[in-house]
C-alpha atoms as a PDB file:
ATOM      1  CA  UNK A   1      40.434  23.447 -30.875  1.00  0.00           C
ATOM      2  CA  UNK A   2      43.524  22.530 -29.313  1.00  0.00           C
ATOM      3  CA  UNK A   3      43.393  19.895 -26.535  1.00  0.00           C
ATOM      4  CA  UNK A   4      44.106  20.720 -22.926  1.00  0.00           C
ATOM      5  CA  UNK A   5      46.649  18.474 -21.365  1.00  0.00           C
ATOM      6  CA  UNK A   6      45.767  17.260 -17.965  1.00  0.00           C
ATOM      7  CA  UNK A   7      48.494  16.626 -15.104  1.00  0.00           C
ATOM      8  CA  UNK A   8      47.577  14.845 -11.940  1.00  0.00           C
ATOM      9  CA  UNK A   9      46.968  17.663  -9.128  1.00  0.00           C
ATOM     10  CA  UNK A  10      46.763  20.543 -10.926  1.00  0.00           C
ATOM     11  CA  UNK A  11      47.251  22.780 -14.468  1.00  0.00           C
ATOM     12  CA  UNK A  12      49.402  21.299 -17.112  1.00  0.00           C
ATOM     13  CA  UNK A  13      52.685  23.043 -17.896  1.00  0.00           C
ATOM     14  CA  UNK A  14      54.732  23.299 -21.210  1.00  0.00           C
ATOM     15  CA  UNK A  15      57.927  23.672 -21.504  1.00  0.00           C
ATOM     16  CA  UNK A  16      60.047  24.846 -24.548  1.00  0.00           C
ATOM     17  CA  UNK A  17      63.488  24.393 -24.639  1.00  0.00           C
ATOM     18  CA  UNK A  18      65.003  27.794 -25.876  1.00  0.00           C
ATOM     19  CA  UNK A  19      68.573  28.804 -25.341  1.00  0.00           C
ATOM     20  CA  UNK A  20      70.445  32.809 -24.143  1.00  0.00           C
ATOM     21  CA  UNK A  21      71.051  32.919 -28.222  1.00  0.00           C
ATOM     22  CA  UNK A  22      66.859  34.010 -28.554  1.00  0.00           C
ATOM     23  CA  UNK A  23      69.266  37.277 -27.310  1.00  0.00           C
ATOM     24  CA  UNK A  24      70.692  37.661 -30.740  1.00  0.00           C
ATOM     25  CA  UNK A  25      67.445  36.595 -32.806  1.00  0.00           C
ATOM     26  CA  UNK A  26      65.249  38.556 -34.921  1.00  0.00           C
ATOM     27  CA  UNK A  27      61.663  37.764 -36.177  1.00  0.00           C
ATOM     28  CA  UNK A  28      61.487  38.600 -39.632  1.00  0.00           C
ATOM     29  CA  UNK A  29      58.900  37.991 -41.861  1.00  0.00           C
ATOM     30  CA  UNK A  30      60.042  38.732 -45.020  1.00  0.00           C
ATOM     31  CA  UNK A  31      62.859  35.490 -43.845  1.00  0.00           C
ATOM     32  CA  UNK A  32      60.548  33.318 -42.035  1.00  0.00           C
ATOM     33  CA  UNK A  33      56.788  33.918 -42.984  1.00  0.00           C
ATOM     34  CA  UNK A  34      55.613  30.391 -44.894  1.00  0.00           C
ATOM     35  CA  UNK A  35      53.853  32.460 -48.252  1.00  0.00           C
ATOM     36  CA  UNK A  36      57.938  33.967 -48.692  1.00  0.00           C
ATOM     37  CA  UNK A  37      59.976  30.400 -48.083  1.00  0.00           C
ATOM     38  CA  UNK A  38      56.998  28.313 -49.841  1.00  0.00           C
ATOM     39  CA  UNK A  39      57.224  30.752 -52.634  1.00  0.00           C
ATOM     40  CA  UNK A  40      61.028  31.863 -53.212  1.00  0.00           C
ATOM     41  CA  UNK A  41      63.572  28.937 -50.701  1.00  0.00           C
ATOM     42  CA  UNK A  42      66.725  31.270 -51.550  1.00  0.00           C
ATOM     43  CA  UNK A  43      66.223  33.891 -49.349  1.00  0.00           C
ATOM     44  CA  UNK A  44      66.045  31.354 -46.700  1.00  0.00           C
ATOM     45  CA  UNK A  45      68.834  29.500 -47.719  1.00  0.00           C
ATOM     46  CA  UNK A  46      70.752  32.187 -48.221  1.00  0.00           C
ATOM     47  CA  UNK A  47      70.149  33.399 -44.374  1.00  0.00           C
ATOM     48  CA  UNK A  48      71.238  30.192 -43.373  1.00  0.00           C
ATOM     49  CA  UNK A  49      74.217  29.711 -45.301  1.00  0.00           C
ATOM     50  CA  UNK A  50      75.545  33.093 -44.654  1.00  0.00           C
ATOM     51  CA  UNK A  51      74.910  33.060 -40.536  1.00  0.00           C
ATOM     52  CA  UNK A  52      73.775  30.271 -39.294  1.00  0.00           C
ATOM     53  CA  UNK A  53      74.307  31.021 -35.727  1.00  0.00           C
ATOM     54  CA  UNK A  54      72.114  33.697 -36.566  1.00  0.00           C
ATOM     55  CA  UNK A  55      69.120  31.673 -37.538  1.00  0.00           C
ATOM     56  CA  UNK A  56      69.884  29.962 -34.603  1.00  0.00           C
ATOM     57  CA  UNK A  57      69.237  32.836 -32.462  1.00  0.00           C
ATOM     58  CA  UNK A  58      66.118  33.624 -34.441  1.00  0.00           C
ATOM     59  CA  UNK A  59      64.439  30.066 -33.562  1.00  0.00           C
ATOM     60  CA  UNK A  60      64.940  30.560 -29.958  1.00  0.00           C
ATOM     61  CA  UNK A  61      63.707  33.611 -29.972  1.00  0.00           C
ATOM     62  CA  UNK A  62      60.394  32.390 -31.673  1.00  0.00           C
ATOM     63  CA  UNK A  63      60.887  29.855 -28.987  1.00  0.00           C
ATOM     64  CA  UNK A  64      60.518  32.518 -26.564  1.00  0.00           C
ATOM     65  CA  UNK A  65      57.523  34.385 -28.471  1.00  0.00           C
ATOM     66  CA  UNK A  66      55.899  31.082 -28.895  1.00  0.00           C
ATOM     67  CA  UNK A  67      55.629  29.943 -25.227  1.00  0.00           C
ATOM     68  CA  UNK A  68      54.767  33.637 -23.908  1.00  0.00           C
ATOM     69  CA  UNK A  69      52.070  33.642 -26.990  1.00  0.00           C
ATOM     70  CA  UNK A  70      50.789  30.086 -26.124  1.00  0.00           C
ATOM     71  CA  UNK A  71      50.627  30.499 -21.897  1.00  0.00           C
ATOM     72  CA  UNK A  72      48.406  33.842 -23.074  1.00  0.00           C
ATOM     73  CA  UNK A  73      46.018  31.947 -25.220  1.00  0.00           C
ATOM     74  CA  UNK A  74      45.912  28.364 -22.654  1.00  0.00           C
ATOM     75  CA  UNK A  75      45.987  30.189 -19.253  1.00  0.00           C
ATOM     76  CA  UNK A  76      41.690  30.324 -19.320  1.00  0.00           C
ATOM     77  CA  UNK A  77      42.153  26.314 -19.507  1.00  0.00           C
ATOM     78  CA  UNK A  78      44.756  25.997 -16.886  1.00  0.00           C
ATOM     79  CA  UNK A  79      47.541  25.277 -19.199  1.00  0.00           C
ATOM     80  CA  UNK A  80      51.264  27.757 -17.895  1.00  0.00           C
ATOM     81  CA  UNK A  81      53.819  27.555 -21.289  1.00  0.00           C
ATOM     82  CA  UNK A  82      57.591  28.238 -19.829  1.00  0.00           C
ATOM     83  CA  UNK A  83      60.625  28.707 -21.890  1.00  0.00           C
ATOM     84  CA  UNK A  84      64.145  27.862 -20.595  1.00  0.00           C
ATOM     85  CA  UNK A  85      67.602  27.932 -21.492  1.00  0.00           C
ATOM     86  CA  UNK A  86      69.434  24.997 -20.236  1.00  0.00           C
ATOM     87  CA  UNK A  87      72.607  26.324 -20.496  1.00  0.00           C
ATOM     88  CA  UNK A  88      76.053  25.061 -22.120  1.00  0.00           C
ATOM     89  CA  UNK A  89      75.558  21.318 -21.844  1.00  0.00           C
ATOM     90  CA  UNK A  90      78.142  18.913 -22.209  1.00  0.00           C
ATOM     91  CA  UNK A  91      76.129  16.637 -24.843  1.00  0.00           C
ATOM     92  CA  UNK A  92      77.110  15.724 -28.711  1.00  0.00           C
ATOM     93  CA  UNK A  93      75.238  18.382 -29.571  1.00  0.00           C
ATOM     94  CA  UNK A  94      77.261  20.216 -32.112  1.00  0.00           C
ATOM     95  CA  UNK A  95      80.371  18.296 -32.135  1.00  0.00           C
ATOM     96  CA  UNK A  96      80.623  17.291 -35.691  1.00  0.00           C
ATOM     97  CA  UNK A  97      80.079  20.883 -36.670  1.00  0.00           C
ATOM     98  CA  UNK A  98      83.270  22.603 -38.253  1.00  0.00           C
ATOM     99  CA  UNK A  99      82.313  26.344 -38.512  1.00  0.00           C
ATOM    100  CA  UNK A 100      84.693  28.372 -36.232  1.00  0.00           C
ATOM    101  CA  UNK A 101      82.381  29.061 -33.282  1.00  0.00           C
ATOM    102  CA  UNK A 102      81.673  25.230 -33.070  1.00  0.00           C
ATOM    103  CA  UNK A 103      85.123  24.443 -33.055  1.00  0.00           C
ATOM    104  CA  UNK A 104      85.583  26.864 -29.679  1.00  0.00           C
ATOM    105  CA  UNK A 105      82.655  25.503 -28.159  1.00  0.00           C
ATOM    106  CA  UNK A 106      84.036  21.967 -28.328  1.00  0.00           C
ATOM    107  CA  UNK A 107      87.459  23.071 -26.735  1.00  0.00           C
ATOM    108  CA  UNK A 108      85.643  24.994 -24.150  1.00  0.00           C
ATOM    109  CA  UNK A 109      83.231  22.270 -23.387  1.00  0.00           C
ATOM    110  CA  UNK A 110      85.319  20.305 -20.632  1.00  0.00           C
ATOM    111  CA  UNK A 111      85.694  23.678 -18.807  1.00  0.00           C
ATOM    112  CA  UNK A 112      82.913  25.626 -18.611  1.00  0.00           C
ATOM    113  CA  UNK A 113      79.672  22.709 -19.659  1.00  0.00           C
ATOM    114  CA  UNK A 114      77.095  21.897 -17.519  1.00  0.00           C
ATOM    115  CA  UNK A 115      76.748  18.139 -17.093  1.00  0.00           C
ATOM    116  CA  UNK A 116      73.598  16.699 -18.528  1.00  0.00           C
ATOM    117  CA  UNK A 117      72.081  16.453 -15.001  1.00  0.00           C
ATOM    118  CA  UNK A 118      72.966  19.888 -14.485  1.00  0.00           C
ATOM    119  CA  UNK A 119      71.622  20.791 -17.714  1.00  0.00           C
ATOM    120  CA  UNK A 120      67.856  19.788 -16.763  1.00  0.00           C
ATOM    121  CA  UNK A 121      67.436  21.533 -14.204  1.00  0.00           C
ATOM    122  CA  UNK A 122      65.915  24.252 -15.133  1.00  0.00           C
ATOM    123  CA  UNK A 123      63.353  22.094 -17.298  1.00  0.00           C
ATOM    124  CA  UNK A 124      62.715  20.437 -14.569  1.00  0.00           C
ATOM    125  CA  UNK A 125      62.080  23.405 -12.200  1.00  0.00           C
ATOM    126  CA  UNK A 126      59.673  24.704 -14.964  1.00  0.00           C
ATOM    127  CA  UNK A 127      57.990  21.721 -15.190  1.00  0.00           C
ATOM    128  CA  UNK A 128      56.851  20.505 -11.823  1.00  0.00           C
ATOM    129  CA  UNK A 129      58.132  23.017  -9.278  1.00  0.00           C
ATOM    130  CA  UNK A 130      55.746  24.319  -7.215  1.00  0.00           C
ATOM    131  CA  UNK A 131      57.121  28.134  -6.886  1.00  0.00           C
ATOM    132  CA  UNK A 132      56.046  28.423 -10.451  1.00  0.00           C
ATOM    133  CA  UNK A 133      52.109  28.187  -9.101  1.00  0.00           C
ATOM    134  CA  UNK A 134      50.417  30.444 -10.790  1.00  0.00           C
ATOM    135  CA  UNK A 135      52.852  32.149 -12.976  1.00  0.00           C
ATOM    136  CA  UNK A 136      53.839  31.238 -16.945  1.00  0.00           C
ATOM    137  CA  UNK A 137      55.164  32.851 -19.845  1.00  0.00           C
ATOM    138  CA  UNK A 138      58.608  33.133 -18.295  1.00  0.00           C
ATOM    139  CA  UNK A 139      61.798  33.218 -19.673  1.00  0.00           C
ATOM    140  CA  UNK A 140      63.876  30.298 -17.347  1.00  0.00           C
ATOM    141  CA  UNK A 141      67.833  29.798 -16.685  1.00  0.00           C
ATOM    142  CA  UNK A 142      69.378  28.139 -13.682  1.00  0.00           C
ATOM    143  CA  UNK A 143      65.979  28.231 -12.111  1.00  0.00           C
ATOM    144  CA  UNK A 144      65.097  31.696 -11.778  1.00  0.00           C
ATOM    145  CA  UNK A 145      63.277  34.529 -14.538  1.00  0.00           C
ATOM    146  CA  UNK A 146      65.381  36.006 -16.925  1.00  0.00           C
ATOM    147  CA  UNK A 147      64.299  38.911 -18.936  1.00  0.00           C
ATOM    148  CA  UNK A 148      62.848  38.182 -22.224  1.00  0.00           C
ATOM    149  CA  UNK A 149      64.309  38.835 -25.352  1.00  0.00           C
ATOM    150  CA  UNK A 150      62.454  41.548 -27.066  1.00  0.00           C
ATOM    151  CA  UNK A 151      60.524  40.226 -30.340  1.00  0.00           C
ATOM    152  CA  UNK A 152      62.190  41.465 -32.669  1.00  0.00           C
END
């Protein structure tokens, strides 16, 4: 059995980190499922070395699945699963990446990023704010509900 966090007044909350990209993801099995990459690693690998922005976008969106699938199973024990996209941070994050779209981010960074503090917010909000009483298995950015990205 899984064990059920306890916070200090209240339910417990989770919060995944997910990112806008879950937009562009796609769950597919015959990629992802652990009896294909435990049995052949090339289809994998080759998903990932021929878009790896892609596979990107398909890990947020099981972000997004996950925490939706999780606050369903937990919300009997008091336990509300968020996911959130933090936005375009200003962080090291992918600065030593040379693929083209990296290399756009980092010269876009100084103008449009978020500063760190910024950044959190929305974790934050999902976290420990009290508006989110009663609700989970939402899809988070700059404090409010977005729509979910469809599974896939």
């Amino acid at each position: 059995p899984i064990p059920t966090p306890q916070r200090r007044g209240g339910g417990a909350r989770v919060v995944h980190v997910s990112s806008s990209a879950a937009g562009f993801g796609v769950v597919d099995r015959a990629t992802y499922s652990d009896e294909i990459k435990n049995a052949d690693g090339k289809l994998f690998d080759t998903r990932m070395a021929a878009n790896v922005e892609g596979v990107y976008g398909d890990t947020k969106l099981m972000q997004v699945v996950f925490s939706r699938e999780l606050d369903r199973r937990l919300l009997a024990r008091g336990v509300r699963s968020f996911a959130v996209h933090p936005g375009f941070v200003d962080t090291t994050f992918g600065r030593l990446d040379r693929r083209w779209m990296q290399t756009v981010m980092v010269i876009a960074r100084p103008f449009i990023a978020r500063d760190p503090a910024q950044g959190c917010l929305t974790q934050v909000f999902a976290a420990v704010d009290a508006q989110l009483e009663g609700q989970g298995g939402l899809f988070l950015d700059n404090m409010e509900e977005i729509p979910p990205p469809p599974p896939g």
